[in-house]
Protein backbone atom coordinates (compact mmCIF):
# COMPACT_ATOMS: atom_id res chain seq x y z
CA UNK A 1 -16.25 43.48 13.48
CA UNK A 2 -17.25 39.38 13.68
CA UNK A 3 -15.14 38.47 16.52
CA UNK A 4 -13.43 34.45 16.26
CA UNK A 5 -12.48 34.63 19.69
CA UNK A 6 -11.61 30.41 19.58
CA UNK A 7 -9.41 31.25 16.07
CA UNK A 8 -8.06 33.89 17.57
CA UNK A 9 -6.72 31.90 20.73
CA UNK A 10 -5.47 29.02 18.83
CA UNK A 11 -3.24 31.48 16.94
CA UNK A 12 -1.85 32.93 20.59
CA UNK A 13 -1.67 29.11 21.51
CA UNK A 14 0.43 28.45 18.75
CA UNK A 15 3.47 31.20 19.13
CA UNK A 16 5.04 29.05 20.86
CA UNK A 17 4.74 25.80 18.53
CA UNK A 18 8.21 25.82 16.84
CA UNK A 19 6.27 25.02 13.68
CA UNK A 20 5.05 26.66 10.51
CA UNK A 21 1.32 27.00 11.49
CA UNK A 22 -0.81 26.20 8.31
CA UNK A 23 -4.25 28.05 8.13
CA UNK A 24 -7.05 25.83 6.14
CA UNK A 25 -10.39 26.03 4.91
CA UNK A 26 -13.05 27.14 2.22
CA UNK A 27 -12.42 30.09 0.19
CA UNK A 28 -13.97 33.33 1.65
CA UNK A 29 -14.97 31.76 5.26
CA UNK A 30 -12.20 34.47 7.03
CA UNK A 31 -8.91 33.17 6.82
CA UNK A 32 -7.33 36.21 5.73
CA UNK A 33 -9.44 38.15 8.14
CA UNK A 34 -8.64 36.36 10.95
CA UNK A 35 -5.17 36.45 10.16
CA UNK A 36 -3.94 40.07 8.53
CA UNK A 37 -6.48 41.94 11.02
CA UNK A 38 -7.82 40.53 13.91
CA UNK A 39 -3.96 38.33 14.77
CA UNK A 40 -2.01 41.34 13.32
CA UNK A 41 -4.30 43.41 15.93
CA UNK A 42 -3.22 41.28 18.72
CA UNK A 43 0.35 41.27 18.24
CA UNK A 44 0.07 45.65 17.62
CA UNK A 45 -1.79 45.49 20.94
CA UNK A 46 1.07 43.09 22.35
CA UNK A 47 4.24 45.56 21.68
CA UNK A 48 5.09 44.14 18.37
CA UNK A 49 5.75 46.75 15.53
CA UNK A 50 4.45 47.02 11.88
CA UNK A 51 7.87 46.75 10.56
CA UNK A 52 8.26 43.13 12.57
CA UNK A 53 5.27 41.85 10.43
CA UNK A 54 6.03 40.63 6.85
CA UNK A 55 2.65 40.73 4.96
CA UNK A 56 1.66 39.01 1.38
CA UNK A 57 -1.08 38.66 0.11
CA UNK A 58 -0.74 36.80 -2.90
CA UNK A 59 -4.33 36.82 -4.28
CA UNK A 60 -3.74 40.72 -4.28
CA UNK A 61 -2.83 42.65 -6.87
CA UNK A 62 0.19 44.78 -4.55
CA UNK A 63 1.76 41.38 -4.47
CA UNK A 64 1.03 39.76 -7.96
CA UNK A 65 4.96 39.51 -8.57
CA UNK A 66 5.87 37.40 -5.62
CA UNK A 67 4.06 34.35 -6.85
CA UNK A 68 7.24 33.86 -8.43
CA UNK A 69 9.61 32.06 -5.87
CA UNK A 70 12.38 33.25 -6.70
CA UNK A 71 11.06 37.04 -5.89
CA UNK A 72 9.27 35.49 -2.79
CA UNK A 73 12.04 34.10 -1.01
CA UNK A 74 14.21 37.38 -1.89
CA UNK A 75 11.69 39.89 -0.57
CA UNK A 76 11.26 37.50 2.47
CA UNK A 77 15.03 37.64 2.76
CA UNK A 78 15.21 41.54 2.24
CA UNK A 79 13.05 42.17 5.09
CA UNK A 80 13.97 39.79 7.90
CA UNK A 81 16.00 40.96 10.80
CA UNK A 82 17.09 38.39 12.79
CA UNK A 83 17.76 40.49 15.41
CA UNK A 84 14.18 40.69 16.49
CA UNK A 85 11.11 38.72 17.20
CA UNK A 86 9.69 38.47 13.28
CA UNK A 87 6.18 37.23 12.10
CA UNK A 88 5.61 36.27 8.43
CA UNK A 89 2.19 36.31 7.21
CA UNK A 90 1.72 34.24 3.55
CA UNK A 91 -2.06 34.49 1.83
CA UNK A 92 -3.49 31.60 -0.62
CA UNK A 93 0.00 29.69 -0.52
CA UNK A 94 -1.00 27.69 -3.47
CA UNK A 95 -0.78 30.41 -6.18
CA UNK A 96 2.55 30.20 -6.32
CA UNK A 97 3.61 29.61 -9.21
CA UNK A 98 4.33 25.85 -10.08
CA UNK A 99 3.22 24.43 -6.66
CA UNK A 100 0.38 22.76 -8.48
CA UNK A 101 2.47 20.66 -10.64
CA UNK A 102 5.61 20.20 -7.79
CA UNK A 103 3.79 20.31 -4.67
CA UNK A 104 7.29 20.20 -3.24
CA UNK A 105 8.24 23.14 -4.02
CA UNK A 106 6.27 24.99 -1.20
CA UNK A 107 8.16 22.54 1.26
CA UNK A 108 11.50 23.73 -0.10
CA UNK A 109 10.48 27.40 -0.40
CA UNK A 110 9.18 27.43 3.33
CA UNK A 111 12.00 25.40 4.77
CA UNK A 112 14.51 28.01 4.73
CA UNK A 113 12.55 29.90 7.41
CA UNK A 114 11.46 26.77 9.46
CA UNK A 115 14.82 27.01 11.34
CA UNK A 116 15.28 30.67 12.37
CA UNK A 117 13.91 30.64 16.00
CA UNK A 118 12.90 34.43 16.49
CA UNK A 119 10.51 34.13 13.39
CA UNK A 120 6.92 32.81 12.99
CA UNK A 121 5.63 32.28 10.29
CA UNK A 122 1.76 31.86 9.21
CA UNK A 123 0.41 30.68 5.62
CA UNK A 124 -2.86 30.14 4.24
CA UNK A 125 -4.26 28.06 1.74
CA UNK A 126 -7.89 27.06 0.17
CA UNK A 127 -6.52 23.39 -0.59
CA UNK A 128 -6.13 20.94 1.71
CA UNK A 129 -4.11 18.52 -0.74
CA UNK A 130 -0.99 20.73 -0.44
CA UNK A 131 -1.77 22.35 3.00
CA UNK A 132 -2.51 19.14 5.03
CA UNK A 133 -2.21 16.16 3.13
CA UNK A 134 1.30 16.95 1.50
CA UNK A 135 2.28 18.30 5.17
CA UNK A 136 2.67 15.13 6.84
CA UNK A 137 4.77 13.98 4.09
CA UNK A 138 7.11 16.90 3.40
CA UNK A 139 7.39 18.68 6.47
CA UNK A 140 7.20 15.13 8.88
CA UNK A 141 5.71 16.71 11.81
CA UNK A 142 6.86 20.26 11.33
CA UNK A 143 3.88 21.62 10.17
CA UNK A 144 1.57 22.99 12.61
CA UNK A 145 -2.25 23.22 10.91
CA UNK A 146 -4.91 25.35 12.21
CA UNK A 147 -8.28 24.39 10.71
CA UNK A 148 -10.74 27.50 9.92
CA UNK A 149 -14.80 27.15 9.12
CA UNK A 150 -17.32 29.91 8.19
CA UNK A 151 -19.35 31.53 11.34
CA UNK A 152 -20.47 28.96 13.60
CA UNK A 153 -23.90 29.45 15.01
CA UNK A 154 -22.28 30.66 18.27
CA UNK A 155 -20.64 33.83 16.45
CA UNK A 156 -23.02 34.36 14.10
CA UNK A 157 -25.65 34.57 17.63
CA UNK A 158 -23.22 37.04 19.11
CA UNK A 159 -22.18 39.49 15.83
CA UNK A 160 -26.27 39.99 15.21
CA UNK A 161 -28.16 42.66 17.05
CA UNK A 162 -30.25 41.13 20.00
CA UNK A 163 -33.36 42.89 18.01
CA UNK A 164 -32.64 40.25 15.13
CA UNK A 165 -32.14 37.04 17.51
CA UNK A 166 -35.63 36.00 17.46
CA UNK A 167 -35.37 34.55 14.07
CA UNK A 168 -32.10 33.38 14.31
CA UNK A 169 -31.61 30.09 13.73
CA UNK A 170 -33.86 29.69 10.82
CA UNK A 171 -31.55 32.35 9.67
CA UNK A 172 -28.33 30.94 10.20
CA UNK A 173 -30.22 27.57 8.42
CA UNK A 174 -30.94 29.58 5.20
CA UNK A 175 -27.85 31.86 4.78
CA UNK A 176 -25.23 30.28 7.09
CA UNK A 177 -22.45 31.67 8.14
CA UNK A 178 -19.91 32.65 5.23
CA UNK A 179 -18.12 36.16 6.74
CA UNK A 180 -18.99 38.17 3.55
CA UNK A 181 -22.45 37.99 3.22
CA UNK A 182 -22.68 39.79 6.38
CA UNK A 183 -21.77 43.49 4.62
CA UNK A 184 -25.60 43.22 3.01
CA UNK A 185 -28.36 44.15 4.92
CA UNK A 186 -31.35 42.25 2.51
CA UNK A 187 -31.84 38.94 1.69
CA UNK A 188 -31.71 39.25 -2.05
CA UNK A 189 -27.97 40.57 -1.14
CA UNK A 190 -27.03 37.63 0.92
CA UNK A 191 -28.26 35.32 -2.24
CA UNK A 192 -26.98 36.97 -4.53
CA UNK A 193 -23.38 37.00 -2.87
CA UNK A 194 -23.39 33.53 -2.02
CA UNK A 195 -24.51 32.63 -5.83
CA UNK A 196 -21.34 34.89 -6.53
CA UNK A 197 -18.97 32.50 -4.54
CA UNK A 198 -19.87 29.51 -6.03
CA UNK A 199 -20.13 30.70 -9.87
CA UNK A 200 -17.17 33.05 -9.66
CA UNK A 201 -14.96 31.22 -6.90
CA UNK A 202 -15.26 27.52 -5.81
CA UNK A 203 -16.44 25.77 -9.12
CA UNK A 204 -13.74 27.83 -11.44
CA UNK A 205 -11.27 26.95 -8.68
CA UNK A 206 -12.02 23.30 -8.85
CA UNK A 207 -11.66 23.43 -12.54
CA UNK A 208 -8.63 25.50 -12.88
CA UNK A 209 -7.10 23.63 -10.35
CA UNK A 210 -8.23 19.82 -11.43
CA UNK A 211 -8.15 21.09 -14.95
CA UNK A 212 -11.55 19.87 -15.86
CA UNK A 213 -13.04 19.18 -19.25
CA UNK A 214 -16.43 19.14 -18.74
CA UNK A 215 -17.51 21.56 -15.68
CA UNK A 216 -21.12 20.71 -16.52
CA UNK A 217 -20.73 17.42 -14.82
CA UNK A 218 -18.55 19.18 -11.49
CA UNK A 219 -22.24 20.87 -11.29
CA UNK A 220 -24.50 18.50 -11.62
CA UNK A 221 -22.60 16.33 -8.78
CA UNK A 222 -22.79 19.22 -6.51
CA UNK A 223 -26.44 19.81 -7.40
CA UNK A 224 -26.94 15.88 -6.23
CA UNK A 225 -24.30 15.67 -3.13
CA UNK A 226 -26.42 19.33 -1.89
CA UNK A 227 -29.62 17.71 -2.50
CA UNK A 228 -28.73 14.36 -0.73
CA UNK A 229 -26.99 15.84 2.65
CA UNK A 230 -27.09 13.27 5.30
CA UNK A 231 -28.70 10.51 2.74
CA UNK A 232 -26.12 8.26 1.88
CA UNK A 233 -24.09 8.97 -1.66
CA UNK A 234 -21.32 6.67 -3.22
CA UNK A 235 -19.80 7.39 -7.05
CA UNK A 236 -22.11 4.46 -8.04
CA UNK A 237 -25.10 6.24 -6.71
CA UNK A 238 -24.42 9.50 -8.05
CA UNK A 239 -23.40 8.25 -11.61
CA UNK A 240 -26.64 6.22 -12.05
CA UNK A 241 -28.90 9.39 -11.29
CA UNK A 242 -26.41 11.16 -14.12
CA UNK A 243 -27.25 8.60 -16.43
CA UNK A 244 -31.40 7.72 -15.77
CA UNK A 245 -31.31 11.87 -16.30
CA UNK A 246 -29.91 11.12 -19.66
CA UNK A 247 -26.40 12.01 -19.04
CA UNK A 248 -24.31 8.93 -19.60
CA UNK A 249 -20.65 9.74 -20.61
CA UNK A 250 -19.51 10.06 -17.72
CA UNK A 251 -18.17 7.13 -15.60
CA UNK A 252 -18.21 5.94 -12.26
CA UNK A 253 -14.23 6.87 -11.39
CA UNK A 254 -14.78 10.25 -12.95
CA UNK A 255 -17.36 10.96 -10.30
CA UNK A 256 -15.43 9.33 -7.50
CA UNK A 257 -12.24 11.50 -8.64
CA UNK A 258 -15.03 14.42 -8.28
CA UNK A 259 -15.78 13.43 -4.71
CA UNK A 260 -12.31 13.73 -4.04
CA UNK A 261 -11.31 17.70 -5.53
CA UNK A 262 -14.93 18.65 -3.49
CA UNK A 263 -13.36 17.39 -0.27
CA UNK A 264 -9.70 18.79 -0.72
CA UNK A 265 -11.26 22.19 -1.97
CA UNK A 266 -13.08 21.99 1.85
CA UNK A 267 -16.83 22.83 0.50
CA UNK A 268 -17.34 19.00 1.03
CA UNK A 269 -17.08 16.72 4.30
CA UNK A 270 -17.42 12.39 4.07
CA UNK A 271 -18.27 10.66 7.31
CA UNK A 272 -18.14 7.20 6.93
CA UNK A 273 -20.34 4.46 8.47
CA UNK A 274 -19.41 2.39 11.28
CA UNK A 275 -20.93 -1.06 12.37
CA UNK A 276 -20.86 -0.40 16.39
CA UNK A 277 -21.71 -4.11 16.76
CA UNK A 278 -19.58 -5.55 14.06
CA UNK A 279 -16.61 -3.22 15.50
CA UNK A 280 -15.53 -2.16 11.55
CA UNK A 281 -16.08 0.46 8.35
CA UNK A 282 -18.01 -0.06 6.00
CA UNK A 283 -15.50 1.58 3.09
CA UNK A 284 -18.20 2.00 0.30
CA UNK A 285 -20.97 3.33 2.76
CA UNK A 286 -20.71 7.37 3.73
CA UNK A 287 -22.83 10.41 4.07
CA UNK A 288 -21.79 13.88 2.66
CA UNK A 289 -21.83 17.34 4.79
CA UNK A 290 -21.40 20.56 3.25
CA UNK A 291 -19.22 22.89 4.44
CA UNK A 292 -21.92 25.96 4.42
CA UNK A 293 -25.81 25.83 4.51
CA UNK A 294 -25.96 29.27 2.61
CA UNK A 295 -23.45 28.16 0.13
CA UNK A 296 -26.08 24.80 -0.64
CA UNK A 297 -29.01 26.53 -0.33
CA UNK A 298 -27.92 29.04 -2.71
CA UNK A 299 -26.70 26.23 -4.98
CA UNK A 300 -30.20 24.52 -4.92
CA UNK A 301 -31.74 27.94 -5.82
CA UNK A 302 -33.08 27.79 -1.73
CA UNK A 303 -35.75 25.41 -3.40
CA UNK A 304 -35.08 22.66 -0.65
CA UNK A 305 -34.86 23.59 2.47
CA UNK A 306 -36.41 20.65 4.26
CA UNK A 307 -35.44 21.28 8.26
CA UNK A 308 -34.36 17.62 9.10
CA UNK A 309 -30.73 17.40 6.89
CA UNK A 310 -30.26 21.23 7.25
CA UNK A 311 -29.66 21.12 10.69
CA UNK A 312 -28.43 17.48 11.08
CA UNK A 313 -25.61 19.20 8.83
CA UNK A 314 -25.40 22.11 10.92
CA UNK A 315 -24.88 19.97 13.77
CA UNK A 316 -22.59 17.56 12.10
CA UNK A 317 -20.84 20.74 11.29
CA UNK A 318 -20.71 21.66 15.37
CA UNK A 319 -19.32 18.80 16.29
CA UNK A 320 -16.32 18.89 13.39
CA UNK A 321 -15.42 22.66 14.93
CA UNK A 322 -15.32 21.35 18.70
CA UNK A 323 -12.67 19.03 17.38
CA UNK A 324 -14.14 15.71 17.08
CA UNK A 325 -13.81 12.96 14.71
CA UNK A 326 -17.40 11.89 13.55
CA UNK A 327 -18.67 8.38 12.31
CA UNK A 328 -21.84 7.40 10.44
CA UNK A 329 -22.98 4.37 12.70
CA UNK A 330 -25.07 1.42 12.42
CA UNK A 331 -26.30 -1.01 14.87
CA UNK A 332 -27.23 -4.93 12.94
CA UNK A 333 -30.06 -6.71 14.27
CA UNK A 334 -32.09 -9.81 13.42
CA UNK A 335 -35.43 -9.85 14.08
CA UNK A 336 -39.06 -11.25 12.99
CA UNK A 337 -40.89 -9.38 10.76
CA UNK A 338 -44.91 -9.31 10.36
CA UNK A 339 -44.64 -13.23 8.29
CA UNK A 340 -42.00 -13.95 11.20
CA UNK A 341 -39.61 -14.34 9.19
CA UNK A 342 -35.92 -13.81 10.46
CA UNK A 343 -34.85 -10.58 8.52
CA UNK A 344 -32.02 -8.05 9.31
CA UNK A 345 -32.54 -4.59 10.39
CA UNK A 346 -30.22 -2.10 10.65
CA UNK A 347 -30.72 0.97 12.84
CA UNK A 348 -28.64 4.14 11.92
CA UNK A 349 -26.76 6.43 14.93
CA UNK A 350 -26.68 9.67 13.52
CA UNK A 351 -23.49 10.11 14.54
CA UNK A 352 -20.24 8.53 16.62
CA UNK A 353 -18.27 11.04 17.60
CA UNK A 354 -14.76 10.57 19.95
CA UNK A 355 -11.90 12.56 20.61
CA UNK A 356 -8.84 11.21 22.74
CA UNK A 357 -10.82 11.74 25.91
CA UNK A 358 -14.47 10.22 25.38
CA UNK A 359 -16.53 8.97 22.81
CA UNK A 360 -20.50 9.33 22.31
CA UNK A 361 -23.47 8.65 20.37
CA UNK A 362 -25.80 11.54 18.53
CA UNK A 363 -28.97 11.12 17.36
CA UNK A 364 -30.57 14.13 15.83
CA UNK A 365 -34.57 14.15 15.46
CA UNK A 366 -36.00 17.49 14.53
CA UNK A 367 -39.79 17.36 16.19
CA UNK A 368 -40.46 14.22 18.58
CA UNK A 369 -44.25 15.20 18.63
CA UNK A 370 -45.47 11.71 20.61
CA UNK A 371 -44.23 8.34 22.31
CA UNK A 372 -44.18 6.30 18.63
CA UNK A 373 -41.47 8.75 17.39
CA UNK A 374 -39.44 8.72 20.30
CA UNK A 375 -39.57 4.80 20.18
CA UNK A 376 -38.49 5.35 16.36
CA UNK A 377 -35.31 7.65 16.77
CA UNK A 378 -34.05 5.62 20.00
CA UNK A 379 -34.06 2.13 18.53
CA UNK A 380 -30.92 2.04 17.33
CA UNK A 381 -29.53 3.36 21.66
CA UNK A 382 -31.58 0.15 22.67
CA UNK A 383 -29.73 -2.17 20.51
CA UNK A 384 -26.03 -0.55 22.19
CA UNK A 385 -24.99 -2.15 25.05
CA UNK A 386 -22.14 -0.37 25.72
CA UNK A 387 -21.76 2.71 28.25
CA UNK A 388 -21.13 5.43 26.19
CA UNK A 389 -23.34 8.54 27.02
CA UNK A 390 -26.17 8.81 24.69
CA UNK A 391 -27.73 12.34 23.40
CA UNK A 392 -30.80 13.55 21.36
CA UNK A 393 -30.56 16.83 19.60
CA UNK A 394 -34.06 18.39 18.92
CA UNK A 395 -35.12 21.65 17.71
CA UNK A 396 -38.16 21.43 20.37
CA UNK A 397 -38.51 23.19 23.63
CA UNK A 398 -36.79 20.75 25.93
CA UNK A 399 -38.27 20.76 29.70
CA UNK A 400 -35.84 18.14 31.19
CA UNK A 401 -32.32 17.20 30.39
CA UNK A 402 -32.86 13.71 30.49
CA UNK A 403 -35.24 11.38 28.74
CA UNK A 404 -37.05 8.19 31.17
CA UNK A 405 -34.64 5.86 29.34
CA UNK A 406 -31.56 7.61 30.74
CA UNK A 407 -30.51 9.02 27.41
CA UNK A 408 -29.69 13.22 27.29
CA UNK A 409 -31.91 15.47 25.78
CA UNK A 410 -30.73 18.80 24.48
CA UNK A 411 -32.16 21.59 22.27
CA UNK A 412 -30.33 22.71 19.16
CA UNK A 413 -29.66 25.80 20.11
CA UNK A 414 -28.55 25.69 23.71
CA UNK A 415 -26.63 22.69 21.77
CA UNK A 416 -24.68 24.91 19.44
CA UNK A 417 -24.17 28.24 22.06
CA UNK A 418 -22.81 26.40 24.89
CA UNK A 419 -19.87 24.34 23.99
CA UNK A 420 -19.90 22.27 27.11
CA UNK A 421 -23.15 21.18 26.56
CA UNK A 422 -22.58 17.64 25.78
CA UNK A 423 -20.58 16.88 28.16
CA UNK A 424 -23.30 18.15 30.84
């Protein structure tokens, strides 16, 4: 079994948060798991009995009828005992029926249980519009969200035999880390799987749920956001590739509105750019991550798998699951250029990343094979002035942890299985 030690925990943590704790993230990256087996294990290991534990699952068949909340809330009812400690376990929230059109009708539905102090109760969802935006709405503070991704590298490092570690990473960059694709022992079953997800699962989700007219177009902006990870993309940019590749009824809004269902159905991430010198966001200027290497890969038919935005996006996707809020920055400089001419340069930070305790600068560079590329990826760190630790991520051996110009060096992959390692 794939442990999620760090999931796992933040479930214990959160038994005594006197909140309904909201599980979110991507379809198939182990929600359920997590929750129905590996929690439900915990709290049978912890004295808590089967009967204690109310279980739906409403993407199940067994449990079809409760999508109706009117049956919900009287099963719910039927089996509490307020006598004793209770858990409540909820699958894929948003299938109830009507939540899409009346989001608040999960708010009303859950708050007659977010009162009752011997019971917990745990819901997941594949949407973050009604399980984290709506939240701080509806539920004002009372919602307690818990955050799930696919394997990090970390746990996929650990579930693999040490015979199969050699080869990991370039692994982990080709298939990622999606729970279910670990059940086939051949490549061609890991593709095919993944291909399965996104034909069967994400884009019919996005079009159910959006009610799309034209899914054609959902694809083809996927196709371009996968291709362009870690380039910058904007609805403008996207919509005049559409339309020099002949495909011009669509317009600019429609692909913005696009943007939007891919982030709130998790498979994509925007980081937006910062100017560090200028102290402010540019609005109109962001990179997209995806959620899942495999999942793009697959979607791009593994035809581009150029190492440099794979695994600046498995790094970006690192530092999201350590709990950091992540920039796009840029550092403005004049200078003369070969007429001497005044001109402006601007020098890109991979990334800015802070939480309430620090804040640093990443710059990702996947070979630095002399002295003229080193000079290239640190320009931007010599036009910072402040004192924020500065770190370069590299997929070469590393022989010492810091560079001559004071700046921390790490490899990738001590990067990714040591979870202190920036702050060493």
């Amino acid at each position: 079994m794939i442990k999620r030690d760090e999931y796992l925990q933040k479930l214990i943590d959160s038994l005594d948060i006197r909140k309904i704790k909201i599980i979110t993230g991507i379809r198939r990256c182990g929600k359920s798991f997590l929750l129905f087996n590996i929690f439900k294990k915990y709290l049978l290991s912890s004295g808590i009995k089967e009967d204690q534990i109310i279980e739906i699952e409403l993407d199940k068949k067994k449990d079809e009828e409760f999508k109706d909340p009117e049956k919900l809330v009287n099963y719910i009812d039927s089996r509490l005992d307020k006598r004793r400690k209770m858990f409540l376990f909820i699958d894929e929230i948003q299938l109830i029926k009507g939540i899409r059109k009346n989001s608040g009708l999960l708010y009303s539905i859950l708050r007659n249980y977010d009162g009752i102090n011997n019971l917990n109760v745990f819901i997941t969802g594949s949407n973050s519009k009604f399980l984290s935006k709506d939240v701080e709405t509806e539920f004002r503070g009372r919602g307690h969200i818990i955050r799930i991704h696919p394997l990090s590298y970390k746990e996929y490092y650990e579930y693999i035999p040490n015979k199969n570690r050699k080869n990991a990473l370039k692994d982990y960059a080709t298939y990622g880390g999606m729970p279910g694709i670990f059940q086939f022992n051949t490549n061609e079953g890991k593709t095919e799987e993944l291909s399965n997800y996104f034909k069967n699962i994400y884009i019919n989700d996005i079009v159910e749920r959006y009610q799309i007219e034209n899914p054609h177009y959902l694809d083809l902006i996927i196709n371009e956001l996968s291709s362009s990870i870690g380039s910058f993309a904007s609805p403008t940019s996207i919509y005049k590739s559409l339309a020099a590749n002949g495909y011009k009824d669509i317009s600019v809004d429609t692909v913005a509105n696009y943007f939007i269902y891919l982030e709130e159905s998790f498979l994509f991430s925007k980081c937006i750019q910062y100017n560090i010198k200028g102290k402010e966001y540019f609005k109109t200027k962001y990179k997209f991550y995806i959620e899942d290497m495999g999942l793009r890969n697959s979607k791009l038919n593994f035809r581009q798998l150029e190492p440099t935005h794979i695994y600046e996006n498995i790094v970006y996707l690192e530092l999201i699951r350590r709990g950091y809020s992540i920039d796009v920055g840029v550092v403005p400089k004049y200078e003369k250029n070969k007429e001497e001419k005044t001109v402006l340069k601007e020098y890109e930070v991979d990334f800015i990343i802070q939480n309430p305790t620090q804040k640093k600068y990443i710059q990702y560079a996947y070979h630095i094979e002399n002295k003229e590329k080193y000079i290239q990826e640190t320009k931007s760190f010599r036009n910072i002035n402040d004192g924020f630790k500065k770190i370069i991520i590299t997929n070469d051996e590393v022989l010492t942890n810091t560079t001559t110009d004071g700046y921390a060096l790490l490899n990738i992959e001590d990067f990714l299985l040591d979870k202190k390692s920036l702050e060493r």
